[in-house]
PDB file of N, CA and C in Angstrom:
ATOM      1  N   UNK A   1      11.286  30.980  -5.346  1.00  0.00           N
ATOM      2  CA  UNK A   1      10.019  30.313  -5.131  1.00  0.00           C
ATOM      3  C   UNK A   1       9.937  29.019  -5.939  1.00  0.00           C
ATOM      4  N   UNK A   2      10.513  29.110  -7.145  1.00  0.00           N
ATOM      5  CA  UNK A   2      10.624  27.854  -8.295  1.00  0.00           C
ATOM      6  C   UNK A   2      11.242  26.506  -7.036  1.00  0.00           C
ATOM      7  N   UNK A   3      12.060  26.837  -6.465  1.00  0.00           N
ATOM      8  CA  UNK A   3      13.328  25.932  -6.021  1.00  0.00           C
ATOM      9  C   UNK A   3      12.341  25.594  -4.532  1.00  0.00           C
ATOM     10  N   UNK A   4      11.552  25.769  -4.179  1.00  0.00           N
ATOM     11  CA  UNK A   4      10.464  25.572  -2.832  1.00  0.00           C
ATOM     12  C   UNK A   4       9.327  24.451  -3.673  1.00  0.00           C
ATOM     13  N   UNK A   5       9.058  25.061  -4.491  1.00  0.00           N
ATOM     14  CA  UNK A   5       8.016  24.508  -5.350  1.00  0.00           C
ATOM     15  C   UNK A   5       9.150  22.717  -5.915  1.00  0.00           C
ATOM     16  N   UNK A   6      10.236  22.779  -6.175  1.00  0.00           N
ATOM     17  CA  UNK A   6      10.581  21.957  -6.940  1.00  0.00           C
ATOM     18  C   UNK A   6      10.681  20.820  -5.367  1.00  0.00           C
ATOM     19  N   UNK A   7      11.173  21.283  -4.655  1.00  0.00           N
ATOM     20  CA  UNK A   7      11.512  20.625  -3.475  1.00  0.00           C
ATOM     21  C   UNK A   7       9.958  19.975  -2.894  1.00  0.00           C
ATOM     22  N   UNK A   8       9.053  20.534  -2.860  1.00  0.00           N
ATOM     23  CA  UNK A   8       7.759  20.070  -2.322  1.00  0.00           C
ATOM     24  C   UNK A   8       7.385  18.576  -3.604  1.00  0.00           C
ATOM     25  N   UNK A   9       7.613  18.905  -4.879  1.00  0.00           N
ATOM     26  CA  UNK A   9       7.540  18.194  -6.313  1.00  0.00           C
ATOM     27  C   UNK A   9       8.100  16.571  -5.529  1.00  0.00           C
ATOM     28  N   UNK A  10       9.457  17.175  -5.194  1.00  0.00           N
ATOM     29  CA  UNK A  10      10.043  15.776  -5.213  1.00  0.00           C
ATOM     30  C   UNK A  10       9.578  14.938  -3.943  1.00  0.00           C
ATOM     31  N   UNK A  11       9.813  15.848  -2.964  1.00  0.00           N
ATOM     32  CA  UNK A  11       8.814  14.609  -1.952  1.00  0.00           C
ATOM     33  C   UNK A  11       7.490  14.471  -1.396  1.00  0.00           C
ATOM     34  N   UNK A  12       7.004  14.732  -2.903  1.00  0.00           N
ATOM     35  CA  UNK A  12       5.149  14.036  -2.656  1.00  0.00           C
ATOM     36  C   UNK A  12       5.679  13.145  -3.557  1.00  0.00           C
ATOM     37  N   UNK A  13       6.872  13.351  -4.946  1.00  0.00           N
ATOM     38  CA  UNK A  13       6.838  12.061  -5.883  1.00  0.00           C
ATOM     39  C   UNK A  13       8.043  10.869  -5.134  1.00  0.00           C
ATOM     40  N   UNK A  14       8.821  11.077  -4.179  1.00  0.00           N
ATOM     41  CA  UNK A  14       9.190  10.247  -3.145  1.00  0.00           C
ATOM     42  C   UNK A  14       8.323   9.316  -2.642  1.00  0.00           C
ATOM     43  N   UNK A  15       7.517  10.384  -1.749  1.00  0.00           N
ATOM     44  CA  UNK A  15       6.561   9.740  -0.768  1.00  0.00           C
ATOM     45  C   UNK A  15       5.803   8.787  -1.661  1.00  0.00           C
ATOM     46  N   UNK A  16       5.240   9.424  -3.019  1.00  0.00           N
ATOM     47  CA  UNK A  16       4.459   8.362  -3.851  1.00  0.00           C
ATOM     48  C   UNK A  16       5.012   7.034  -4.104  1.00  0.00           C
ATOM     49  N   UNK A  17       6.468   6.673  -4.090  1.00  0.00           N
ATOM     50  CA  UNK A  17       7.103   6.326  -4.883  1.00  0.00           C
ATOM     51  C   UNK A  17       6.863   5.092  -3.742  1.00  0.00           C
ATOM     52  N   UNK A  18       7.595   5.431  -2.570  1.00  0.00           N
ATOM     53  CA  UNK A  18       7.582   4.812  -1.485  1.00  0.00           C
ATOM     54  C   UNK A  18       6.097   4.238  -1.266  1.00  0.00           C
ATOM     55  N   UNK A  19       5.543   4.396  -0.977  1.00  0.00           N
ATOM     56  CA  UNK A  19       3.660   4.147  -0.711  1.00  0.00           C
ATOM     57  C   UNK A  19       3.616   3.122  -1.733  1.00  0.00           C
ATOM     58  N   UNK A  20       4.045   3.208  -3.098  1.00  0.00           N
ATOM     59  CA  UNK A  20       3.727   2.286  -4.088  1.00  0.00           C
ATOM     60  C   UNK A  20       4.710   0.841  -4.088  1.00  0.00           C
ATOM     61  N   UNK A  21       5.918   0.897  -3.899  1.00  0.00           N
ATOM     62  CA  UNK A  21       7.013   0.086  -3.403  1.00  0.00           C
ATOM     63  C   UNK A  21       6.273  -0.872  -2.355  1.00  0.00           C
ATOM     64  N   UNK A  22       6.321  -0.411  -1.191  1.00  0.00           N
ATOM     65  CA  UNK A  22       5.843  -0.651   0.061  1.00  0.00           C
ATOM     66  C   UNK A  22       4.859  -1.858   0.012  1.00  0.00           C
ATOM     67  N   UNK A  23       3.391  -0.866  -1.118  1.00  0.00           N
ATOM     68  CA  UNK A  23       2.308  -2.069  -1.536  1.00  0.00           C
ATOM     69  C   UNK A  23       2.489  -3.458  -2.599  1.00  0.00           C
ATOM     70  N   UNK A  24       3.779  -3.228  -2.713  1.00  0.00           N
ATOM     71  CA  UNK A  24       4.462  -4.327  -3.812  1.00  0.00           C
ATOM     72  C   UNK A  24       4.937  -5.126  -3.219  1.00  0.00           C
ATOM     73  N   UNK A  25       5.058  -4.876  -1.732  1.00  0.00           N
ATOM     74  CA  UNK A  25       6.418  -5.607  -0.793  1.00  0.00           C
ATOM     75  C   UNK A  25       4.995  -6.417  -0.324  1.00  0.00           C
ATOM     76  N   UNK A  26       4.253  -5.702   0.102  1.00  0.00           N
ATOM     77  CA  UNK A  26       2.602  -6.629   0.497  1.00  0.00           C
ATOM     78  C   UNK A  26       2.005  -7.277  -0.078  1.00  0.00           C
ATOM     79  N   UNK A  27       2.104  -6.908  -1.264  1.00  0.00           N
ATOM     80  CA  UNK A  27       1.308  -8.379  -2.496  1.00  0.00           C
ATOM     81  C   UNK A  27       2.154  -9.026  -2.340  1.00  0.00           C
ATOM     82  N   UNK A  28       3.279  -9.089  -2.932  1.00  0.00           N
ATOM     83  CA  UNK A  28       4.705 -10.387  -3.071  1.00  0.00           C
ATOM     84  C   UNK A  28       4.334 -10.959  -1.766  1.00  0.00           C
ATOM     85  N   UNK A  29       4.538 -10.472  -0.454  1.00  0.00           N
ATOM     86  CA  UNK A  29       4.183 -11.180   0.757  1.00  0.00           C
ATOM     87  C   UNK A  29       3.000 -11.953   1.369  1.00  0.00           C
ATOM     88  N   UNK A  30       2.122 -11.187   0.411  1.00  0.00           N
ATOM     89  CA  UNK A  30       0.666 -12.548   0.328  1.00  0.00           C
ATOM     90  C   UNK A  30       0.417 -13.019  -0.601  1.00  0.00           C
ATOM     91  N   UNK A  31       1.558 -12.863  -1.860  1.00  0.00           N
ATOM     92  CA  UNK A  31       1.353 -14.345  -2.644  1.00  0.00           C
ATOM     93  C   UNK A  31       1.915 -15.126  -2.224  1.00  0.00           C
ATOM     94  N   UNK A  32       3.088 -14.845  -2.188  1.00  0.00           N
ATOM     95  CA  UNK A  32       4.400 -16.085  -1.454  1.00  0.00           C
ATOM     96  C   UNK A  32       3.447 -16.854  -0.183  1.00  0.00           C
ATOM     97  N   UNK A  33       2.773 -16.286   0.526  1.00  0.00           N
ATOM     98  CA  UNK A  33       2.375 -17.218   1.454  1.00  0.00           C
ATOM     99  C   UNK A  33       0.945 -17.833   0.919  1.00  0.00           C
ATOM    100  N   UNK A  34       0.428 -17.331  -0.005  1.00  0.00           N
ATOM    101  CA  UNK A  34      -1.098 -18.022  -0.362  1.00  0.00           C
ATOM    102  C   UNK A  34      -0.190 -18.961  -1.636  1.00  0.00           C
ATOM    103  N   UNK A  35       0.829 -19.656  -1.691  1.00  0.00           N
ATOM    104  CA  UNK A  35       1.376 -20.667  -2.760  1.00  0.00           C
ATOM    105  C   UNK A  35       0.550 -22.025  -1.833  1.00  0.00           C
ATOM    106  N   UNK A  36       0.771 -22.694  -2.622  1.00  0.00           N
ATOM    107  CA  UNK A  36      -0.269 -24.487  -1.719  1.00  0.00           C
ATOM    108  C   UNK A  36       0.381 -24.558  -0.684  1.00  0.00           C
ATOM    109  N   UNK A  37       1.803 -24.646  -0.908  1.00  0.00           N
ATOM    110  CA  UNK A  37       2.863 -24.995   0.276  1.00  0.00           C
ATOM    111  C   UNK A  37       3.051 -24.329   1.250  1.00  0.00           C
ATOM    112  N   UNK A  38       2.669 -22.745   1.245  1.00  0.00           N
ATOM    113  CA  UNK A  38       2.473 -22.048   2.243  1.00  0.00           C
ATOM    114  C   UNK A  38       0.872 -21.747   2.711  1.00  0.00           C
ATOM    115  N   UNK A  39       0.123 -22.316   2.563  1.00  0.00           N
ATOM    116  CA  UNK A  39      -1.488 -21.978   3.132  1.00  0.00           C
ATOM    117  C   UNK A  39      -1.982 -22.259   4.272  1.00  0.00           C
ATOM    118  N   UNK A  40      -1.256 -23.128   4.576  1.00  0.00           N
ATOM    119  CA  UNK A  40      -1.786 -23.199   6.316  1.00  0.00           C
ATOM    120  C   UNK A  40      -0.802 -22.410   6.520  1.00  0.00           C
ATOM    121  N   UNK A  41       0.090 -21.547   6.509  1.00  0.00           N
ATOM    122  CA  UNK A  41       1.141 -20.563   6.927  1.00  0.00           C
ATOM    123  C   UNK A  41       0.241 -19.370   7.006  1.00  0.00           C
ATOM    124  N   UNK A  42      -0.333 -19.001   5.703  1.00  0.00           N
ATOM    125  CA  UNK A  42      -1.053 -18.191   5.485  1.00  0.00           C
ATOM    126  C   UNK A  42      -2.293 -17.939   6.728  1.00  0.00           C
ATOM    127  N   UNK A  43      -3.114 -18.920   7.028  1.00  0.00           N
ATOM    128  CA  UNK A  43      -3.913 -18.744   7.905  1.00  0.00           C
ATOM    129  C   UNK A  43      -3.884 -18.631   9.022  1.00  0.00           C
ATOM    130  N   UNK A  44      -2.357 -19.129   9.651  1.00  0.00           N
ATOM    131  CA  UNK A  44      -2.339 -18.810  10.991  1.00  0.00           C
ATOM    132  C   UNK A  44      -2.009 -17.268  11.107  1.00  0.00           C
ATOM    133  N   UNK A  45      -1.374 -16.945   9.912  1.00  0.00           N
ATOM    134  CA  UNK A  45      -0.621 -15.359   9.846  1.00  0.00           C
ATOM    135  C   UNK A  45      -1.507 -14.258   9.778  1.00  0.00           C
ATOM    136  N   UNK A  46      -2.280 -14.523   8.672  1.00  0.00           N
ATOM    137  CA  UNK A  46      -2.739 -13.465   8.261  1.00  0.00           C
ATOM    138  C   UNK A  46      -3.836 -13.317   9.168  1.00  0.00           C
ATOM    139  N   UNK A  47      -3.503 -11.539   8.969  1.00  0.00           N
ATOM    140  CA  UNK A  47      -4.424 -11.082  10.478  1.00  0.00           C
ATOM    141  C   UNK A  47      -5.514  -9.948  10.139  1.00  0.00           C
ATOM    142  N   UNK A  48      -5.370  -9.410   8.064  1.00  0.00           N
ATOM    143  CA  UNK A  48      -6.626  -8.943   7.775  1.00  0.00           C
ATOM    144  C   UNK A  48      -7.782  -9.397   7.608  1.00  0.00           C
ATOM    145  N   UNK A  49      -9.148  -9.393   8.368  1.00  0.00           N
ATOM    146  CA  UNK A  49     -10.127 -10.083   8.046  1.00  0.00           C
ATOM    147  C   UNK A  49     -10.772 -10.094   6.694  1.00  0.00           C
ATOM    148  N   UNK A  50     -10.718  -8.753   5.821  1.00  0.00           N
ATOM    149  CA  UNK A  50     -11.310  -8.530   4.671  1.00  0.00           C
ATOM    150  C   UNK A  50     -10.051  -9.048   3.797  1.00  0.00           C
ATOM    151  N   UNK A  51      -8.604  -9.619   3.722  1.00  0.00           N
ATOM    152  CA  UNK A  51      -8.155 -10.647   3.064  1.00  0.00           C
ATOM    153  C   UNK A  51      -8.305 -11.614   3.479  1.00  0.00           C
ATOM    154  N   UNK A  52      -8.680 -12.767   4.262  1.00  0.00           N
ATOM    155  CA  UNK A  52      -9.286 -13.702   4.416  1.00  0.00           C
ATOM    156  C   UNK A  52     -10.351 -13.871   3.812  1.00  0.00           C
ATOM    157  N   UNK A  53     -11.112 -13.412   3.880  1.00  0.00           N
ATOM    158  CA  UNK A  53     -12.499 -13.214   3.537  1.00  0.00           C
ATOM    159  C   UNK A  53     -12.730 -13.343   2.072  1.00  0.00           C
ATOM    160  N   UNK A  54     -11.662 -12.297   1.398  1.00  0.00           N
ATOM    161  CA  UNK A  54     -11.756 -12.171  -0.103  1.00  0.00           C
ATOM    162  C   UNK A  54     -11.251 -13.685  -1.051  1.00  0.00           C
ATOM    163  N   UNK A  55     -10.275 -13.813   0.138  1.00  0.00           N
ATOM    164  CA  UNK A  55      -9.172 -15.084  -0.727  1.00  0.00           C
ATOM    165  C   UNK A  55     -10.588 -16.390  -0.613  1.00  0.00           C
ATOM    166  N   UNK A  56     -11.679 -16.731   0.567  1.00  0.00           N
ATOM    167  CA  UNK A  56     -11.983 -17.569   0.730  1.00  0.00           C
ATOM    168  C   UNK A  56     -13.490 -17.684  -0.275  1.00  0.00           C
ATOM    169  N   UNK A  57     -13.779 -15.950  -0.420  1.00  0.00           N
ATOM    170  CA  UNK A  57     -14.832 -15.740  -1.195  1.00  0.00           C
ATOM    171  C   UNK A  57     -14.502 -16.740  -2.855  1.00  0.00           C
ATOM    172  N   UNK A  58     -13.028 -16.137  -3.127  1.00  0.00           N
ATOM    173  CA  UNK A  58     -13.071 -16.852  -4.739  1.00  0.00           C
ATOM    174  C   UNK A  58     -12.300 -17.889  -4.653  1.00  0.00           C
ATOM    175  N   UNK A  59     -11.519 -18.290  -3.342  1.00  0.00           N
ATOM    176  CA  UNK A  59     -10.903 -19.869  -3.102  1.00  0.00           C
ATOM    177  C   UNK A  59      -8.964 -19.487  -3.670  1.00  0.00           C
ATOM    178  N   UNK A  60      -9.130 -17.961  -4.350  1.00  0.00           N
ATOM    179  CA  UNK A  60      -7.904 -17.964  -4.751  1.00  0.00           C
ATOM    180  C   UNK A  60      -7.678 -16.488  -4.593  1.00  0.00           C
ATOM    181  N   UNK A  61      -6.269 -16.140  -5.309  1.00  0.00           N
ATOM    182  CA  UNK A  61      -5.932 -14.213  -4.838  1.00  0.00           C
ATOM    183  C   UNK A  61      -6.815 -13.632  -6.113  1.00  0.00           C
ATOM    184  N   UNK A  62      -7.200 -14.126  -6.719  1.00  0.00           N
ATOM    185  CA  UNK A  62      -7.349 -13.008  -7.702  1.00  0.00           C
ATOM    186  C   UNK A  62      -8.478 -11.812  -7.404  1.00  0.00           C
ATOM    187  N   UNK A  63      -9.495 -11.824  -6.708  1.00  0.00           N
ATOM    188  CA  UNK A  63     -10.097 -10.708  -5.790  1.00  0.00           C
ATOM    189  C   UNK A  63      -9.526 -10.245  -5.257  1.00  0.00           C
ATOM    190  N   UNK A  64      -8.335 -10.743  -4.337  1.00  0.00           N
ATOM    191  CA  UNK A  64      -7.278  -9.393  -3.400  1.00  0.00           C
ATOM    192  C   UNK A  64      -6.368  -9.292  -4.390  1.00  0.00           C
ATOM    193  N   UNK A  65      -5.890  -9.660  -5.164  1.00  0.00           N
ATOM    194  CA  UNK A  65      -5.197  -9.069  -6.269  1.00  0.00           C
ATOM    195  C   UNK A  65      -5.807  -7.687  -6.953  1.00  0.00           C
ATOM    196  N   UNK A  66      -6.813  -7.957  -7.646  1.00  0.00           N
ATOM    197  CA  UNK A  66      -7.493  -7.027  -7.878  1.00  0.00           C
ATOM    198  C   UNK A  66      -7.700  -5.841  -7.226  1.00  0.00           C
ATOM    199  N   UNK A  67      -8.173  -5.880  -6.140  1.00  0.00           N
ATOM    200  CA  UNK A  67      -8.849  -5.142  -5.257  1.00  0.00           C
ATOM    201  C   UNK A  67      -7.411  -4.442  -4.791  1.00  0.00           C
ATOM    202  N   UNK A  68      -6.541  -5.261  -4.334  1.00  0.00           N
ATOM    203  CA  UNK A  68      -4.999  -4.643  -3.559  1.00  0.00           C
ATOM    204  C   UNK A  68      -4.714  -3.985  -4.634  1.00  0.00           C
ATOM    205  N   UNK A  69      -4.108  -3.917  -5.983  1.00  0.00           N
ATOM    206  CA  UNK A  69      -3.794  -3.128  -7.112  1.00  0.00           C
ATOM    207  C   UNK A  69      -4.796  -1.830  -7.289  1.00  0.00           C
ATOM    208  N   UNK A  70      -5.936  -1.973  -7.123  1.00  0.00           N
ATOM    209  CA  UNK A  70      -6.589  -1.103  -7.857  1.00  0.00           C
ATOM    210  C   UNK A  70      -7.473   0.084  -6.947  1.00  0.00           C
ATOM    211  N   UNK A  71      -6.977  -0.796  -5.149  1.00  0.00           N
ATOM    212  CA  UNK A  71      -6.809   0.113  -4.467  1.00  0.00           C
ATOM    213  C   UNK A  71      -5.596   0.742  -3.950  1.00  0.00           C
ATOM    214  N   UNK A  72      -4.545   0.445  -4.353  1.00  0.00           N
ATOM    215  CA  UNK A  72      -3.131   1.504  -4.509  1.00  0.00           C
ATOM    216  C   UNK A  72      -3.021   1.980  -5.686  1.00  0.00           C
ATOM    217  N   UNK A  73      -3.875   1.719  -6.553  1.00  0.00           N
ATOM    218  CA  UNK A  73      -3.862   3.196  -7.680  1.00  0.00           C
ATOM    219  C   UNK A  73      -4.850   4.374  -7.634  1.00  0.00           C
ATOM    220  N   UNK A  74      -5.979   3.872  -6.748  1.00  0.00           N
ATOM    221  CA  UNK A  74      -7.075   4.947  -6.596  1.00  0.00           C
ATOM    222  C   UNK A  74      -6.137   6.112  -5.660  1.00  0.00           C
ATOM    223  N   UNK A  75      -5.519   5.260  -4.272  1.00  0.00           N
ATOM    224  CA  UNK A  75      -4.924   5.883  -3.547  1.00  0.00           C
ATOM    225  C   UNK A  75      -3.576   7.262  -4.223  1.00  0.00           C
ATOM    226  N   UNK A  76      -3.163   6.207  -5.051  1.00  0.00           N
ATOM    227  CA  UNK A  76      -1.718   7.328  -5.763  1.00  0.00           C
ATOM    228  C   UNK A  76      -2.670   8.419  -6.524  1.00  0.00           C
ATOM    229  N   UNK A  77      -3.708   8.219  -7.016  1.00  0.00           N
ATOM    230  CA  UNK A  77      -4.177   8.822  -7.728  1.00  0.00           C
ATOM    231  C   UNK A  77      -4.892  10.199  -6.982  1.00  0.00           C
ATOM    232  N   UNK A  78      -5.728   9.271  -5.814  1.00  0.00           N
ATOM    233  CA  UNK A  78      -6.387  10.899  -5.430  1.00  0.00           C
ATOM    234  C   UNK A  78      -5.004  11.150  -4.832  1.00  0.00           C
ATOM    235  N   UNK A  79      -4.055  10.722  -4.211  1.00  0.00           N
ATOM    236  CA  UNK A  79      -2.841  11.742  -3.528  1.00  0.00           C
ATOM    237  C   UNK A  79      -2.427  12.782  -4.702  1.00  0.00           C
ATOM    238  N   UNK A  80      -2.204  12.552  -6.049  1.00  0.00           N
ATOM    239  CA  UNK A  80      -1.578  13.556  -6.816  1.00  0.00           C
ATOM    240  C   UNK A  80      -2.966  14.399  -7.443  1.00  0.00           C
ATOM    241  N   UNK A  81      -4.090  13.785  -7.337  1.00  0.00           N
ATOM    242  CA  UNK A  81      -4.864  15.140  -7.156  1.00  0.00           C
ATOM    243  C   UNK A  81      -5.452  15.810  -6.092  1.00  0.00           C
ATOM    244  N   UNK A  82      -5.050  15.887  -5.232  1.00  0.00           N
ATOM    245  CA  UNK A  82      -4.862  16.758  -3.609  1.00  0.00           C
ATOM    246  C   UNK A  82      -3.872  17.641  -3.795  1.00  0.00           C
ATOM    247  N   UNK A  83      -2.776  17.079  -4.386  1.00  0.00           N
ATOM    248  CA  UNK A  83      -1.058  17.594  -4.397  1.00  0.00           C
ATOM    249  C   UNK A  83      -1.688  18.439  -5.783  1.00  0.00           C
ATOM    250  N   UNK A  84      -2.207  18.618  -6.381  1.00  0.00           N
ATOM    251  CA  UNK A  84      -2.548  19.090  -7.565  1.00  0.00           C
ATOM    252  C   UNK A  84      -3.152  20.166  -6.958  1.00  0.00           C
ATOM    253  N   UNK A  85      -3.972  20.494  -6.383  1.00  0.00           N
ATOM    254  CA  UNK A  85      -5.250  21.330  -6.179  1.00  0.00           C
ATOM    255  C   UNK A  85      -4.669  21.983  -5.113  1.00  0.00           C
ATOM    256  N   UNK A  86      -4.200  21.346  -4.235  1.00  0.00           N
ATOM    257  CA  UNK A  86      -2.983  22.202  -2.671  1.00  0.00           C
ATOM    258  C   UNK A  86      -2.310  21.288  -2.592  1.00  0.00           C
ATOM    259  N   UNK A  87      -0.498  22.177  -2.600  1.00  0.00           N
ATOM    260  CA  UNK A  87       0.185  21.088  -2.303  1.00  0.00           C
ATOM    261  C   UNK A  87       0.553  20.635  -0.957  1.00  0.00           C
ATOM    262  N   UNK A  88      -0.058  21.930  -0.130  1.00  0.00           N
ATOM    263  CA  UNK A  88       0.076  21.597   1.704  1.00  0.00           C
ATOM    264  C   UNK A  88      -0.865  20.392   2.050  1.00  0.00           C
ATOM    265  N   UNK A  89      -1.996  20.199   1.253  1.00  0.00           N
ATOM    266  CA  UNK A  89      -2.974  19.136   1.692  1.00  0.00           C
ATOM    267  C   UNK A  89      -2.456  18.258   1.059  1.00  0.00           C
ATOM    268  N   UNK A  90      -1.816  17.976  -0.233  1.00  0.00           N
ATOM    269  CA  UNK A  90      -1.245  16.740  -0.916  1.00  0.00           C
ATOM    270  C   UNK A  90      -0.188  16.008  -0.228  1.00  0.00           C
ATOM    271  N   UNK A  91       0.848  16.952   0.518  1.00  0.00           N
ATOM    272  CA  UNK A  91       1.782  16.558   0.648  1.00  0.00           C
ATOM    273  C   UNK A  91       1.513  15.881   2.399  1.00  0.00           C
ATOM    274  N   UNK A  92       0.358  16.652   3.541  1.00  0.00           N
ATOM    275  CA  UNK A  92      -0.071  16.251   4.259  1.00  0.00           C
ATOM    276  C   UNK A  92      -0.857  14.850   4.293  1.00  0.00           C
ATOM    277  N   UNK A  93      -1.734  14.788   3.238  1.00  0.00           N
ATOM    278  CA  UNK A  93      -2.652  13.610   3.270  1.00  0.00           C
ATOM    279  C   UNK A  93      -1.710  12.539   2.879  1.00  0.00           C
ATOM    280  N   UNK A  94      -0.809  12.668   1.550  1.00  0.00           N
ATOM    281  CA  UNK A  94       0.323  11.673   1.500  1.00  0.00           C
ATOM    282  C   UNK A  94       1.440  11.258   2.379  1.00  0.00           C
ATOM    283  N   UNK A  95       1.661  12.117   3.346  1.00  0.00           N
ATOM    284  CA  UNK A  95       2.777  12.274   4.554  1.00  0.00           C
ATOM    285  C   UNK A  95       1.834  10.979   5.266  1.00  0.00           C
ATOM    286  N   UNK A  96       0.299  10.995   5.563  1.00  0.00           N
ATOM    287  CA  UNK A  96      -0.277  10.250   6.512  1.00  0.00           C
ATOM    288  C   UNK A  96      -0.131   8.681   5.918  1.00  0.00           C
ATOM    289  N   UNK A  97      -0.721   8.787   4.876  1.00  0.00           N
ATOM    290  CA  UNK A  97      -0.961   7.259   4.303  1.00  0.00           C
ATOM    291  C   UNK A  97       0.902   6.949   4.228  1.00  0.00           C
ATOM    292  N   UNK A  98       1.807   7.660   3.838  1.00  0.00           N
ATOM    293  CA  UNK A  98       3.445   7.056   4.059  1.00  0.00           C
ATOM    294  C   UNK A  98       3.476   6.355   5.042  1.00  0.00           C
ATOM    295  N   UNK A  99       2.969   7.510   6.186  1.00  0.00           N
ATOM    296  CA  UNK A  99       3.491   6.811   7.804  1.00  0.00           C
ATOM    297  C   UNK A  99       2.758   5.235   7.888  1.00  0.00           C
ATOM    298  N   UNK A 100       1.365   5.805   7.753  1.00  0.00           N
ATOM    299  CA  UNK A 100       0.595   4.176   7.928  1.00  0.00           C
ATOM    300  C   UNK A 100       1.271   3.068   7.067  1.00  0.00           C
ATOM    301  N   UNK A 101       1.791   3.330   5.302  1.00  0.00           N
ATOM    302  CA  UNK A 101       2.563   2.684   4.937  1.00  0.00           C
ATOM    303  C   UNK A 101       3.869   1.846   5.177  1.00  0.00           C
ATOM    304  N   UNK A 102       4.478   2.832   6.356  1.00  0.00           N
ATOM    305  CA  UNK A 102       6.248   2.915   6.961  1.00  0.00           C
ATOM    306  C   UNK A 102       6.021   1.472   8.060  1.00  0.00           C
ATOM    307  N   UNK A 103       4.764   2.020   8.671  1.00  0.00           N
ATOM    308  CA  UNK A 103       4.104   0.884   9.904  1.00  0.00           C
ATOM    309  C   UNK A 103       3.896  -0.094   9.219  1.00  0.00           C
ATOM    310  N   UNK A 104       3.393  -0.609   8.293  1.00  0.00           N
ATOM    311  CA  UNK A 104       2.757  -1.994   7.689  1.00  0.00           C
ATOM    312  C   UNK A 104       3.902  -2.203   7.252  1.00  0.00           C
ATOM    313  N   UNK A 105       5.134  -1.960   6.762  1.00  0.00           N
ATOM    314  CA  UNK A 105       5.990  -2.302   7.021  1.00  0.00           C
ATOM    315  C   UNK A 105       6.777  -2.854   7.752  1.00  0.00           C
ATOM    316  N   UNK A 106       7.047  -2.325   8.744  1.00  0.00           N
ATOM    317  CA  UNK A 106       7.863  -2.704   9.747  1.00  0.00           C
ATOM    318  C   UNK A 106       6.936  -3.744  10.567  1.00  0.00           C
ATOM    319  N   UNK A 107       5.511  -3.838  10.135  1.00  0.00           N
ATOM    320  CA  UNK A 107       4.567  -4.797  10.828  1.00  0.00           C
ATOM    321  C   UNK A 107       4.850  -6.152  10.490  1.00  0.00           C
ATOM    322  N   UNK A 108       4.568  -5.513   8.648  1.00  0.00           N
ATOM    323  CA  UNK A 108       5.234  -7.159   7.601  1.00  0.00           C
ATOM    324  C   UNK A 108       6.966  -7.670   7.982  1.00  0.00           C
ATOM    325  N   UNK A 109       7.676  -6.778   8.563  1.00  0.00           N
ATOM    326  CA  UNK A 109       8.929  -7.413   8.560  1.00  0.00           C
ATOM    327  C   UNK A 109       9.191  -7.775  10.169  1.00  0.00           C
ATOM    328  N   UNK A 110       8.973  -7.150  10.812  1.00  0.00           N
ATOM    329  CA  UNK A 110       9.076  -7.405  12.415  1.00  0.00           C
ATOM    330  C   UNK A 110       7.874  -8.044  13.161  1.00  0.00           C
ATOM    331  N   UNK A 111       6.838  -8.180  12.969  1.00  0.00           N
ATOM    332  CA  UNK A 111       5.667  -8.578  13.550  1.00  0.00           C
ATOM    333  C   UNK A 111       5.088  -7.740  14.215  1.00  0.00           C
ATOM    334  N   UNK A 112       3.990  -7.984  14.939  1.00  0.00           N
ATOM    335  CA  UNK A 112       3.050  -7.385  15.863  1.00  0.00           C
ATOM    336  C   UNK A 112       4.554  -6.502  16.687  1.00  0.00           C
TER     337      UNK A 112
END
């Protein structure tokens, strides 16, 4: 039972691992394009309305900075307390946000 238990351990801390990576690959990818030299790049691209919105609210990233960081730590956070409390619901609710993660991926690298 130890060796079921250890195996479930490692891929919610995978999946975490990945989910957190992933959102690193997305900041780097909207700073690099919110640099001066890339900003009209930025606007034809970017296709979240609530990052538009945020970047134009303070004229710069540091609101989606903020906000992007500190909403992928709320996220890691309630995932390992789900995975804490049940690990069938931890490892389910984190399985979902991966996939949606796996997609914004392949969104950021391949396009629409």
């Amino acid at each position: 039972m130890n060796l079921i238990k250890n195996i479930k351990l490692t891929a919610f801390s995978l999946m975490w691992s990945i989910i957190g990576m992933i959102s690193l690959v997305d900041l780097f990818l909207a700073l690099w394009l919110l640099d001066p030299d890339h900003m009209k790049e930025f606007r034809l691209t970017e296709k979240n309305p609530v990052v538009i919105e945020l970047v134009e609210l303070t004229g710069d990233m540091s609101l989606f900075i903020w906000c992007k960081v500190s909403g992928t730590i709320l996220a890691i956070f309630f995932g390992k307390k789900i995975f804490d409390y049940s690990e069938k619901w931890g490892l389910t609710v984190t399985g979902g946000v991966l996939a949606f993660q796996l997609w914004l991926l392949y969104y950021l690298m391949y396009g629409g």
